[in-house]
N, C-alpha and C. Protein backbone atom coordinates (compact mmCIF):
# COMPACT_ATOMS: atom_id res chain seq x y z
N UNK A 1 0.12 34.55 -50.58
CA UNK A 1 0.43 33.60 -49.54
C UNK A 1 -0.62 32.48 -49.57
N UNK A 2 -0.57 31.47 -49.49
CA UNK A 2 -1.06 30.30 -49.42
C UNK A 2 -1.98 30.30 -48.09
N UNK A 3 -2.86 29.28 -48.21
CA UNK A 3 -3.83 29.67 -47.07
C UNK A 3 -4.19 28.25 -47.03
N UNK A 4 -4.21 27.69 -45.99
CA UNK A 4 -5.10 26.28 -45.59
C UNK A 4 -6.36 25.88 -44.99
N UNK A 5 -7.39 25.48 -45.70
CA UNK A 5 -8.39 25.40 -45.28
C UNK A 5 -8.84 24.84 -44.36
N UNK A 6 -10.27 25.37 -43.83
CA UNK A 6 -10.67 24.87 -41.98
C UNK A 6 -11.31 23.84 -42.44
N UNK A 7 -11.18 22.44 -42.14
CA UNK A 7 -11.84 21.44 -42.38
C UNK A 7 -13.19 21.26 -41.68
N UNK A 8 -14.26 20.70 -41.41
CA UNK A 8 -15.36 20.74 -40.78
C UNK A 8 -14.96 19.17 -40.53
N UNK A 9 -14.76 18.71 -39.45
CA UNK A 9 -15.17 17.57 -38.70
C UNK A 9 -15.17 16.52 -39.60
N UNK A 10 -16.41 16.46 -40.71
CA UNK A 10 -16.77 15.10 -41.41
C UNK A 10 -15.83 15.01 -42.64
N UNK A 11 -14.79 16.41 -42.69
CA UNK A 11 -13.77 16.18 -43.96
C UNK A 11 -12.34 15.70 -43.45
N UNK A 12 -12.74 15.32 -41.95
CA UNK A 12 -10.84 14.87 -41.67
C UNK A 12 -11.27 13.22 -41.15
N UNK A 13 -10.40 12.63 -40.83
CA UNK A 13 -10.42 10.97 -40.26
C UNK A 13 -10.84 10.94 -39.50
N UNK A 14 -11.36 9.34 -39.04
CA UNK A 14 -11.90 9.15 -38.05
C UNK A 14 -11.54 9.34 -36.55
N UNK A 15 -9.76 9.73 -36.85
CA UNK A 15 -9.30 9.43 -35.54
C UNK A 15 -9.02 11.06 -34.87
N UNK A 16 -9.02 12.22 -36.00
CA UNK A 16 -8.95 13.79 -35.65
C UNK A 16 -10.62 13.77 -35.79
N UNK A 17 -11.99 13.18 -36.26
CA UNK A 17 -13.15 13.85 -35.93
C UNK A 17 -13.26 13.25 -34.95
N UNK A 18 -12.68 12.06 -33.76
CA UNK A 18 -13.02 12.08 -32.36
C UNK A 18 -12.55 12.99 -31.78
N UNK A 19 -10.98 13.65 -32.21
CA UNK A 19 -10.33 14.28 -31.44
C UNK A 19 -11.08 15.53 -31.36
N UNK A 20 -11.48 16.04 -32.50
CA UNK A 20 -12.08 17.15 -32.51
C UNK A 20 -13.93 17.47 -31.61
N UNK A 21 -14.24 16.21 -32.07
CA UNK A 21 -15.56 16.32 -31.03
C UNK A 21 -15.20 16.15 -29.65
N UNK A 22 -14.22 15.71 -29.12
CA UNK A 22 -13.68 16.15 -28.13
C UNK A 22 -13.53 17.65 -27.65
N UNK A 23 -12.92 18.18 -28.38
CA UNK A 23 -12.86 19.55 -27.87
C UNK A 23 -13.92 20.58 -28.19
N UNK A 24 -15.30 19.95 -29.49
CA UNK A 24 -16.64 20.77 -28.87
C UNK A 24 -16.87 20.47 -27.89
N UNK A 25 -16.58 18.98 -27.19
CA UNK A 25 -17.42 19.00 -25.76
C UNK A 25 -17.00 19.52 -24.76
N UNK A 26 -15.35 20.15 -24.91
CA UNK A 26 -14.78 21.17 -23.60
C UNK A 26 -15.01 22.38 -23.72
N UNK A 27 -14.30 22.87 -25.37
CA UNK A 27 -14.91 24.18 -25.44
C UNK A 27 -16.20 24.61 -25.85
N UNK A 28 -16.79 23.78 -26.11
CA UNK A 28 -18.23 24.49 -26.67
C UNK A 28 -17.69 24.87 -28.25
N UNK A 29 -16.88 24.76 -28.89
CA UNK A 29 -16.33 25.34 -30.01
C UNK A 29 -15.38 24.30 -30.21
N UNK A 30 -15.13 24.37 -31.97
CA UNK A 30 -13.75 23.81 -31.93
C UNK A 30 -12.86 25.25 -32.46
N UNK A 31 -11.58 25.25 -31.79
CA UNK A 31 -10.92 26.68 -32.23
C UNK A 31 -10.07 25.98 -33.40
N UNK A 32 -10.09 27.08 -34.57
CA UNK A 32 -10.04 26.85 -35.82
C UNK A 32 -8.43 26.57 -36.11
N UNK A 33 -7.60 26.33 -34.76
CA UNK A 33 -6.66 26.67 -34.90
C UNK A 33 -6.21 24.59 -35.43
N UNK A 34 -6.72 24.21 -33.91
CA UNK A 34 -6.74 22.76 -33.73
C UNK A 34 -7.91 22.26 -34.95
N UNK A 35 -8.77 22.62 -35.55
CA UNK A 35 -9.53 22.21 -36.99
C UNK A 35 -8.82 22.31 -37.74
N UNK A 36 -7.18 22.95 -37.94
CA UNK A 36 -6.80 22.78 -39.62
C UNK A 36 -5.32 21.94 -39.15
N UNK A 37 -5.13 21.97 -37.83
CA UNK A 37 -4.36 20.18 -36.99
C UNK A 37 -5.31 19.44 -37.87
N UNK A 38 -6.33 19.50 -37.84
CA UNK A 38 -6.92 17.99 -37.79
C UNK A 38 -6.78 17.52 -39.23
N UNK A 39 -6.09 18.34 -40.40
CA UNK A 39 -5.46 17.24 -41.86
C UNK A 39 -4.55 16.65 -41.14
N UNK A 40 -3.82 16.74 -40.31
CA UNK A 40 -2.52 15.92 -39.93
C UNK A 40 -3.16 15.40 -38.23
N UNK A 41 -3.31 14.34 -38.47
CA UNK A 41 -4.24 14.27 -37.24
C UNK A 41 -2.65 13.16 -36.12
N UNK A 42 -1.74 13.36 -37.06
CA UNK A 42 0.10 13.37 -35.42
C UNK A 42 -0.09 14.24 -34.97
N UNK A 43 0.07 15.57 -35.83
CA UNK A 43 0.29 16.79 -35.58
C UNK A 43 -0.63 17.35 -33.94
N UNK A 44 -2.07 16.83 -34.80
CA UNK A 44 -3.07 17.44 -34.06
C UNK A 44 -3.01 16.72 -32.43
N UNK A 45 -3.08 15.29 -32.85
CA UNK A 45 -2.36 14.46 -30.92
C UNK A 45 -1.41 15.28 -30.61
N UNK A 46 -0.30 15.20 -31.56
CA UNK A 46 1.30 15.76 -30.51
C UNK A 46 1.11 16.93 -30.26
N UNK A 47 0.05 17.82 -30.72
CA UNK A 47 0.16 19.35 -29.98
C UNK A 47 -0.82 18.92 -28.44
N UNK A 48 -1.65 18.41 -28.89
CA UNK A 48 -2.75 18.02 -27.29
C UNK A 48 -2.42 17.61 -26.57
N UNK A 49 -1.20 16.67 -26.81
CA UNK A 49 -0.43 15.71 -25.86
C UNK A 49 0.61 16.63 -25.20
N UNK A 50 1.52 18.16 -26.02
CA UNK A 50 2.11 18.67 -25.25
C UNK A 50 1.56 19.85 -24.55
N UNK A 51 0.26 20.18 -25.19
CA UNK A 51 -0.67 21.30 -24.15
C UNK A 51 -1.30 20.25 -23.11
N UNK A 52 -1.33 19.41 -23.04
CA UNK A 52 -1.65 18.39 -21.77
C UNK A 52 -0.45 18.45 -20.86
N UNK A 53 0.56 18.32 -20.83
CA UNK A 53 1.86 18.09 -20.29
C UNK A 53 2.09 19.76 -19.22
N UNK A 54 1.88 20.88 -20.29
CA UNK A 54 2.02 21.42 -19.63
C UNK A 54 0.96 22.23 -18.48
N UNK A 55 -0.28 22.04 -19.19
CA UNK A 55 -1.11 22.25 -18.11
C UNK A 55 -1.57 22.27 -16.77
N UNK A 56 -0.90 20.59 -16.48
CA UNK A 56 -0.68 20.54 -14.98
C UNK A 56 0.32 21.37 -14.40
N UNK A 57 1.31 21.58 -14.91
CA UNK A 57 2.17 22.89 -14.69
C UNK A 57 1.85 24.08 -14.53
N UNK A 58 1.73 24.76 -15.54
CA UNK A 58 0.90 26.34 -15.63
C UNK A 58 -0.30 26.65 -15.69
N UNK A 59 -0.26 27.59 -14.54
CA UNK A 59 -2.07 28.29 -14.40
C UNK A 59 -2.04 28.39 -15.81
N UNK A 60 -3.71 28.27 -16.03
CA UNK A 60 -4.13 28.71 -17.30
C UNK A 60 -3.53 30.45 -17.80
N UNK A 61 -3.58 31.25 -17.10
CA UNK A 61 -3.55 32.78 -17.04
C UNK A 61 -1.87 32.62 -17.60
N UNK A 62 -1.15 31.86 -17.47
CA UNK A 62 0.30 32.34 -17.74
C UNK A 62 0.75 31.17 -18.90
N UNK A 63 0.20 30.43 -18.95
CA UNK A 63 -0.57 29.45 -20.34
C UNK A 63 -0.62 30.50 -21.84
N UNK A 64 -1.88 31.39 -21.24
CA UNK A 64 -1.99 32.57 -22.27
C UNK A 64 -1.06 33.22 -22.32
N UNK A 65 -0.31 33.57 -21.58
CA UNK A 65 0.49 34.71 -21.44
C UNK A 65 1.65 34.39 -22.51
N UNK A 66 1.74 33.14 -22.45
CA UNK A 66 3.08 32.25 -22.94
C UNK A 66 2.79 32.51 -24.58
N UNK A 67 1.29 31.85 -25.23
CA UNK A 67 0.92 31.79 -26.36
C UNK A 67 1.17 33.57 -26.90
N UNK A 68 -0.01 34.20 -26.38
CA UNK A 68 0.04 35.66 -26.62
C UNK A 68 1.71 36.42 -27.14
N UNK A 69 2.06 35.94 -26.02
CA UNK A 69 4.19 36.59 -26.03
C UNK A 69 4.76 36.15 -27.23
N UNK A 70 4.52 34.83 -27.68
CA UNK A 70 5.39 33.60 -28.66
C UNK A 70 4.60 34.14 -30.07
N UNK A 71 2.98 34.49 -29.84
CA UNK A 71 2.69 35.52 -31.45
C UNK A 71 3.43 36.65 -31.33
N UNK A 72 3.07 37.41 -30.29
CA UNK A 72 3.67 38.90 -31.08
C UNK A 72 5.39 38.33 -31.21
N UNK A 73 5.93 38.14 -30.68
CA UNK A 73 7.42 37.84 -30.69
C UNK A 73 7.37 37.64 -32.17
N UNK A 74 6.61 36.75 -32.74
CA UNK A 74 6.73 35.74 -34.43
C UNK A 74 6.12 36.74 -35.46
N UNK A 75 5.70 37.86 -35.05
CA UNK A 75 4.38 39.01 -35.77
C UNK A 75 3.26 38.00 -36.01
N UNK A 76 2.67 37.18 -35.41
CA UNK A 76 1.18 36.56 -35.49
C UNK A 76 0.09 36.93 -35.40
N UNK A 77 -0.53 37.47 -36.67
CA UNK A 77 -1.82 38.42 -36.52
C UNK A 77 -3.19 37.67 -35.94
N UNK A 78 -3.16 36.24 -35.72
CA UNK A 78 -4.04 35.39 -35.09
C UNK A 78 -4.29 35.82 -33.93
């Protein structure tokens, strides 16, 4: 199976290493999930832009609940 590598910050564009130093400064981390968004740095906005959307909506707690359900449902060993 093919595997895609975690980029570090200074190997993606200028416009996914703001995005991404963005989210060391929320999470303290960048999660490796949104670091290998950041070769496709649409990708990486249009997922932030629709976990933004729904946030004001759903408690965080059922946020997870949603992600967690949608892996095992897919067998997602992440």
């Amino acid at each position: 199976m093919a595997r895609i590598g975690i980029p570090r910050p200074d190997q993606t564009s200028d416009r996914a290493r703001r995005t991404l130093e963005h989210l060391q400064s929320a999470f303290g981390t960048i999660p490796n999930i949104f670091a290998a968004m950041a070769l496709s740095p649409n990708l990486l906005d249009g997922v932030l832009r629709i976990d933004g959307a729904t946030t004001s909506e759903l408690p965080a707690a059922y946020r997870e609940l949603a992600y967690i359900r949608t892996s095992a449902i897919n067998g997602c060993e992440y």
